[in-house]
C-alpha atoms as a PDB file:
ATOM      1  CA  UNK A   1     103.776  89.092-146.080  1.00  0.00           C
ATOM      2  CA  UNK A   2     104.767  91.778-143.813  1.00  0.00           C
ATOM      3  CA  UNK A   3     101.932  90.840-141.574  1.00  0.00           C
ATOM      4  CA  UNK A   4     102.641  87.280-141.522  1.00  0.00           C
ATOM      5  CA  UNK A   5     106.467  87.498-140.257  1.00  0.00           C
ATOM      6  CA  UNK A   6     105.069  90.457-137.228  1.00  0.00           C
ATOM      7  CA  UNK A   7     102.871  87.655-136.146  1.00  0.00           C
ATOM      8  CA  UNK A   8     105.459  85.271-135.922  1.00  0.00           C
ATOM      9  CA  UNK A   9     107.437  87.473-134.208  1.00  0.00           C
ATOM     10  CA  UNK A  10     105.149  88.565-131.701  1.00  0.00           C
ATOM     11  CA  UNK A  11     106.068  88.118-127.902  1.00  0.00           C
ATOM     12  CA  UNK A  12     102.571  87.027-127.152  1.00  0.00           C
ATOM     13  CA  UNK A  13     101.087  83.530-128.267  1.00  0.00           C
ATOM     14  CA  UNK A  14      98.716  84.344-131.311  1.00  0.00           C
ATOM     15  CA  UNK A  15      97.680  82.799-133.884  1.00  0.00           C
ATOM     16  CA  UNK A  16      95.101  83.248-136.839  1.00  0.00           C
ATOM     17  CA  UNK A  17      93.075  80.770-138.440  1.00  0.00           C
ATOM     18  CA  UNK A  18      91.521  80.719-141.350  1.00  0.00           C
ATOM     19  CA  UNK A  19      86.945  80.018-141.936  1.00  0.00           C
ATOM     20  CA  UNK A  20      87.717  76.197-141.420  1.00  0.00           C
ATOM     21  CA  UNK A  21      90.016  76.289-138.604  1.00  0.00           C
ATOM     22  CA  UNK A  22      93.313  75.817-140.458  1.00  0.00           C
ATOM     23  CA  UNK A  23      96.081  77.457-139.046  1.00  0.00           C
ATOM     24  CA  UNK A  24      97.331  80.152-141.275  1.00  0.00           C
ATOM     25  CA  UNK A  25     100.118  81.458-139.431  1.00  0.00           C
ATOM     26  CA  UNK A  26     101.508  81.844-135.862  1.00  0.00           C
ATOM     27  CA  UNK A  27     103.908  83.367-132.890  1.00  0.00           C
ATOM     28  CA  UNK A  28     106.646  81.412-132.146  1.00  0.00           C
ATOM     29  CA  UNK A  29     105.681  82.089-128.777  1.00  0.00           C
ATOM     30  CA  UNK A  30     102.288  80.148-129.308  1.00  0.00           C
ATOM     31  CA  UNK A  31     104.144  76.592-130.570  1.00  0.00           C
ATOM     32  CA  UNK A  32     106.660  77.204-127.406  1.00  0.00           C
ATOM     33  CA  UNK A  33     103.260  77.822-125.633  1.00  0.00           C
ATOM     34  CA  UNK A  34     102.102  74.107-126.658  1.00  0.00           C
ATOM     35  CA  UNK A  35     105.095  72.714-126.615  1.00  0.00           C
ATOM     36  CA  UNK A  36     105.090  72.176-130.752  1.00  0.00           C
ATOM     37  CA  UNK A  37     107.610  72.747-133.286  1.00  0.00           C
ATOM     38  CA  UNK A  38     106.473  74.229-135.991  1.00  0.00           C
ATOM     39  CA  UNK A  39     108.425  72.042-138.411  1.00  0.00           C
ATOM     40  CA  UNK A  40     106.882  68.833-137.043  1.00  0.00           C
ATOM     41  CA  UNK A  41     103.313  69.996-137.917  1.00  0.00           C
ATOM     42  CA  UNK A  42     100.737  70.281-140.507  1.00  0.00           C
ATOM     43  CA  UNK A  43      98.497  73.414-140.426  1.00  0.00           C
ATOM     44  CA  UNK A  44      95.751  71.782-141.526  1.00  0.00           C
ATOM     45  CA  UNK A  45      95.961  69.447-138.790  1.00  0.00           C
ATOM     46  CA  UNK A  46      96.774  71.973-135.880  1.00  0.00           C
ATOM     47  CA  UNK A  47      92.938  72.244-134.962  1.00  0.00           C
ATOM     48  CA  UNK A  48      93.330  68.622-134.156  1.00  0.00           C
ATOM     49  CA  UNK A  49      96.385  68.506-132.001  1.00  0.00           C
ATOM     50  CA  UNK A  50      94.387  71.924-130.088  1.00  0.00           C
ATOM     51  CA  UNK A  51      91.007  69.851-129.266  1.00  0.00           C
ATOM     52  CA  UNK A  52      93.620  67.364-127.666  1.00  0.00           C
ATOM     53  CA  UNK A  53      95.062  69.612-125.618  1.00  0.00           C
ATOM     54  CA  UNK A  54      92.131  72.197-124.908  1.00  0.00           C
ATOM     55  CA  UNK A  55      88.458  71.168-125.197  1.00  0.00           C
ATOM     56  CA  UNK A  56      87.010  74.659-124.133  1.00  0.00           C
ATOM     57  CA  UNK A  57      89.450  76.522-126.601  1.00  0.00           C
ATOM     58  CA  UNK A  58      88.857  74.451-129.457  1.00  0.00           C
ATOM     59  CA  UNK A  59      84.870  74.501-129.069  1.00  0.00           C
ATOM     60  CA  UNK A  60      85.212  78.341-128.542  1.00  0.00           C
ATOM     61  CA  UNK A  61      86.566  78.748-132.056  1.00  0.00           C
ATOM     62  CA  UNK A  62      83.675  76.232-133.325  1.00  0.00           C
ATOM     63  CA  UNK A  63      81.391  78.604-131.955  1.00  0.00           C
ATOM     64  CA  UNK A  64      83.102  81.912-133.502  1.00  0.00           C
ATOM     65  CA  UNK A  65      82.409  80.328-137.069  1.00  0.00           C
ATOM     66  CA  UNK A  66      78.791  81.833-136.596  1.00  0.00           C
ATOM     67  CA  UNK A  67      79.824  84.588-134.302  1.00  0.00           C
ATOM     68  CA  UNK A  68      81.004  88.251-134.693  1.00  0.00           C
ATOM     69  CA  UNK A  69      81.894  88.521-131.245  1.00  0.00           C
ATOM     70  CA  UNK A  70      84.721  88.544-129.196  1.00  0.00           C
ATOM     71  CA  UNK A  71      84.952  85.627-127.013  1.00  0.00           C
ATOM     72  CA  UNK A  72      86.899  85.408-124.089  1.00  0.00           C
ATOM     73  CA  UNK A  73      87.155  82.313-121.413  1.00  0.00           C
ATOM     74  CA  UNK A  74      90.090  80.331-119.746  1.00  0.00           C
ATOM     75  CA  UNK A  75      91.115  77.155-120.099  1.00  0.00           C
ATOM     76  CA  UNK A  76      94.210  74.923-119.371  1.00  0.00           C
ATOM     77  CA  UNK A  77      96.063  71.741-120.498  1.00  0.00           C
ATOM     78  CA  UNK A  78      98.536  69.282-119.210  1.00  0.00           C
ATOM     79  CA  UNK A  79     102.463  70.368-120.403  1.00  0.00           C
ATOM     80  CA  UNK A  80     103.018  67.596-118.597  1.00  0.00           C
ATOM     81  CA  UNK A  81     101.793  64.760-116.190  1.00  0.00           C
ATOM     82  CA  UNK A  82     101.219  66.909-113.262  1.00  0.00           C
ATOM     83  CA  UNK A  83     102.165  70.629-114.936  1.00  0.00           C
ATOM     84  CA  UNK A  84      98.652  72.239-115.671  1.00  0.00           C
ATOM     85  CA  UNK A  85      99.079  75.120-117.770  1.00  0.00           C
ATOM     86  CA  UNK A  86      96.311  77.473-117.354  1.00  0.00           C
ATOM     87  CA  UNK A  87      95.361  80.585-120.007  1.00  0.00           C
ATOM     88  CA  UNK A  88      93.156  82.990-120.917  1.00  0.00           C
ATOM     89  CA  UNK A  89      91.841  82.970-124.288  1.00  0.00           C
ATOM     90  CA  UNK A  90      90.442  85.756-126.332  1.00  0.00           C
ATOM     91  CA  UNK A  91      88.935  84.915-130.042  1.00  0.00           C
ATOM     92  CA  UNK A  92      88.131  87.781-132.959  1.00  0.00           C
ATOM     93  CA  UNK A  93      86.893  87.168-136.273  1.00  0.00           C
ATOM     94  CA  UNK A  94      88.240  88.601-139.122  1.00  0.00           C
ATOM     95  CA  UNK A  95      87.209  88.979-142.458  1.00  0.00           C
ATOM     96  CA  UNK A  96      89.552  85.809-143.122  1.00  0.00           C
ATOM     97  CA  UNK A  97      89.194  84.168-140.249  1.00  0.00           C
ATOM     98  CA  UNK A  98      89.900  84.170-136.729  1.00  0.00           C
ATOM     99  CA  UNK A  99      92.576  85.930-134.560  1.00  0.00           C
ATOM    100  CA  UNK A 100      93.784  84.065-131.699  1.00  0.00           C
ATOM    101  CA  UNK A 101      95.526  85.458-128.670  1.00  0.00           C
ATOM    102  CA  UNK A 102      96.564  83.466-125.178  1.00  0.00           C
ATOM    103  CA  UNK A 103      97.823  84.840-122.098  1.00  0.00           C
ATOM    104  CA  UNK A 104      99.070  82.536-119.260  1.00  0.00           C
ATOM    105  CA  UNK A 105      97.359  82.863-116.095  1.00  0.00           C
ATOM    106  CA  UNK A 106      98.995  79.897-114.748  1.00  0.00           C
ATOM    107  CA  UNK A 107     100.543  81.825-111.681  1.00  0.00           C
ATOM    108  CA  UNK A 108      97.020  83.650-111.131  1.00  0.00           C
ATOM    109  CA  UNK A 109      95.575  80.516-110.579  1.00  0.00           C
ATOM    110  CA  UNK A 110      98.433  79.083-108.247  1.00  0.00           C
ATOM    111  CA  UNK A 111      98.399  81.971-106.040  1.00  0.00           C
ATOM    112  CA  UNK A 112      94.102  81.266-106.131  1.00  0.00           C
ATOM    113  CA  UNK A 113      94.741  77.785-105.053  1.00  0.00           C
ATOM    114  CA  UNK A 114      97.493  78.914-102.544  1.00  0.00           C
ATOM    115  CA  UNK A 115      95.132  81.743-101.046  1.00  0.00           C
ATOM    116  CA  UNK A 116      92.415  78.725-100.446  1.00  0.00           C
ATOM    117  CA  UNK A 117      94.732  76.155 -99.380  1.00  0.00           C
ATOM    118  CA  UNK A 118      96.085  78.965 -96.603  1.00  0.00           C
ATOM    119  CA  UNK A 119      92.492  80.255 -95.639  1.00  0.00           C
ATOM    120  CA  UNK A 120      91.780  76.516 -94.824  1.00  0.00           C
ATOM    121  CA  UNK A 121      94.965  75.391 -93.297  1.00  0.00           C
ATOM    122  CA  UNK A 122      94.599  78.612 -90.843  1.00  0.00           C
ATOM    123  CA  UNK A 123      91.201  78.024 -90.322  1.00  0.00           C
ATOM    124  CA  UNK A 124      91.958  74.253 -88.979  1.00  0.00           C
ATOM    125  CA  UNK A 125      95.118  75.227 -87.161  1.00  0.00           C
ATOM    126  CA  UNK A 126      93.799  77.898 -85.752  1.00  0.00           C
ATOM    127  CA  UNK A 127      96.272  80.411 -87.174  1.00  0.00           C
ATOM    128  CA  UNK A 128      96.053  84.219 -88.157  1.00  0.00           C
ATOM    129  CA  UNK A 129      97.487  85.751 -90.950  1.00  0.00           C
ATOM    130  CA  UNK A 130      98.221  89.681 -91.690  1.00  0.00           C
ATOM    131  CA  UNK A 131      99.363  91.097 -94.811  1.00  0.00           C
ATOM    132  CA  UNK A 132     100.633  95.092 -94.325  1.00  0.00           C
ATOM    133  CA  UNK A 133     100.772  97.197 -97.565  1.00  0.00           C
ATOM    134  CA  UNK A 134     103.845  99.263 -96.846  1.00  0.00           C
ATOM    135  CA  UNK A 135     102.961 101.893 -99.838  1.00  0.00           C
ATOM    136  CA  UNK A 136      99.626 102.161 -98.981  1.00  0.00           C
ATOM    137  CA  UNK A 137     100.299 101.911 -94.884  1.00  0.00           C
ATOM    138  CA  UNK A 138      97.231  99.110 -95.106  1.00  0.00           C
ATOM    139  CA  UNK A 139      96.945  96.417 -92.496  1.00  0.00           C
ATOM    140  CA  UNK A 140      94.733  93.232 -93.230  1.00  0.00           C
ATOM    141  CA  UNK A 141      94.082  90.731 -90.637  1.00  0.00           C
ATOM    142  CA  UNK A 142      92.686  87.348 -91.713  1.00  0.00           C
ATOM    143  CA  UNK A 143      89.423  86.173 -89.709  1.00  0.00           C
ATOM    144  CA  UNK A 144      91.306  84.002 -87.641  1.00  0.00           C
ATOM    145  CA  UNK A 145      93.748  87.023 -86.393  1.00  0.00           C
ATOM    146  CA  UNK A 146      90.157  88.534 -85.656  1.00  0.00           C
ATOM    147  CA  UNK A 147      89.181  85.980 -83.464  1.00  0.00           C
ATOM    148  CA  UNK A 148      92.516  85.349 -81.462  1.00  0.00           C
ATOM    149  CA  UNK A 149      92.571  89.132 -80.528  1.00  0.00           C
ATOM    150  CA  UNK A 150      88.813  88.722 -80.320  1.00  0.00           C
ATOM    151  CA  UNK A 151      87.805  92.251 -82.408  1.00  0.00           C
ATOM    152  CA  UNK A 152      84.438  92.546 -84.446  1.00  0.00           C
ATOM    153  CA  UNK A 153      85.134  91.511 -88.211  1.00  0.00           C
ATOM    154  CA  UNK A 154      84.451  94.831 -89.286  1.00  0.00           C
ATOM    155  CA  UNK A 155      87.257  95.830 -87.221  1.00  0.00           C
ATOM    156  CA  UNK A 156      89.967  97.860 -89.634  1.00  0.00           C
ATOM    157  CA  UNK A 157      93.664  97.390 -88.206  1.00  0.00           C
ATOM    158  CA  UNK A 158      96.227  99.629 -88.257  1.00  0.00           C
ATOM    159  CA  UNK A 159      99.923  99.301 -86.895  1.00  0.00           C
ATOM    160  CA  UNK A 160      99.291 101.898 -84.257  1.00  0.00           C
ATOM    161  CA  UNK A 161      96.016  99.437 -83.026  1.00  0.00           C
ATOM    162  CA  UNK A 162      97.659  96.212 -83.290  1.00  0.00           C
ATOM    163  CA  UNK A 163     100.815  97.655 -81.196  1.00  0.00           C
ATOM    164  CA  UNK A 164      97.876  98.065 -77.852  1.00  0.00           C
ATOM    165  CA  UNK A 165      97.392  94.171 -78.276  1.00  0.00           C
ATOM    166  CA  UNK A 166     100.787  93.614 -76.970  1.00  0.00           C
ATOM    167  CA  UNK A 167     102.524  94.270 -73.579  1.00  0.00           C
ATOM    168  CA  UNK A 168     105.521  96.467 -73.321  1.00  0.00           C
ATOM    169  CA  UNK A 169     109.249  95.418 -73.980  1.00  0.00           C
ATOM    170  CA  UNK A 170     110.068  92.310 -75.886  1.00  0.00           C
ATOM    171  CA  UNK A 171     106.508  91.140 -77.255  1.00  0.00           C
ATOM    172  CA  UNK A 172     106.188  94.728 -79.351  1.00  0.00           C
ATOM    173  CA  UNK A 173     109.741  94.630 -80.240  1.00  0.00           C
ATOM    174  CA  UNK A 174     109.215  91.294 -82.251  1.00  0.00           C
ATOM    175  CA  UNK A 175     105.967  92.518 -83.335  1.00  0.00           C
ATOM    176  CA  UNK A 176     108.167  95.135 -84.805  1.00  0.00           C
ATOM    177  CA  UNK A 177     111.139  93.125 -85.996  1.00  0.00           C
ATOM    178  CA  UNK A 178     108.370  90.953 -87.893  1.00  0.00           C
ATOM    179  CA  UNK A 179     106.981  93.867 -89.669  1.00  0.00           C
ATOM    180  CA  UNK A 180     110.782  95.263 -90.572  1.00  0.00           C
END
């Protein structure tokens, strides 16, 4: 029992299931995961609700019924109408069943989509983009930047470099202002 009430009270969503894919027990942080009260469900019928919400999940644990590996993939559902909720999903099999654990990668995959959406608005506007590691005193210039100041691509910036691209007086001092 023990076991049981550490599972439930694990931060992470987790879950285990049992050889036919009912669910034994569970984090509360997997039913806030999915949106599900606990109360309002039958176990039995949880594997049901999942193939509604997650196709690749719910096949995955199919599949582990004949597998002793580990399987790992993402996948994502709809919270709501336009709210995609993306994870990553690892499966282990137990002697009783299977162990379930999800970890949202929903951000991951916003910043993805934001780093594409960027790279192709610069591209068309014909704007350049730096990012400068202050930790690691690392300068990266996107292609576009490349181009304007009209440098090979395997050109490696630095601030010292970029400060020659500018003229003297006000230009470097909001170069500089920019950085601070």
């Amino acid at each position: 029992m023990t076991n049981l009430l550490t599972m439930e009270q694990c931060p992470a969503p987790m879950a285990l299931f049992d050889k036919k894919l009912c669910l034994l027990t569970a984090s509360n942080a997997w039913y806030d995961f999915f949106s599900i009260s606990k109360e309002s469900i039958d176990k039995k019928l949880f594997f049901e609700i999942l193939q509604k919400k997650s196709s690749s999940l719910s096949n995955a644990l199919l599949y582990a019924q004949n597998t002793s590996e580990i399987i790992e993939s993402e996948d994502f559902f709809y919270k709501s109408q336009n709210i995609a909720v993306w994870f990553l999903y690892k499966i282990q099999a137990s002697e009783d069943g299977f162990l379930v654990y999800l970890e949202d990668i929903s951000a991951k995959k916003e910043n993805e989509k934001n780093k594409i959406f960027l790279a192709q608005t610069s591209t068309v506007a014909c704007i350049g983009t730096w990012f400068f590691d202050v930790e690691n005193d690392i300068l990266e210039w996107s292609p576009i930047t490349r181009e304007i100041f009209e440098v090979p691509s395997n050109f490696i910036p630095t601030i010292e470099k970029t400060f020659s691209f500018f003229k003297e007086g006000i230009h470097i001092e909001k170069v500089i202002n920019s950085i601070n």
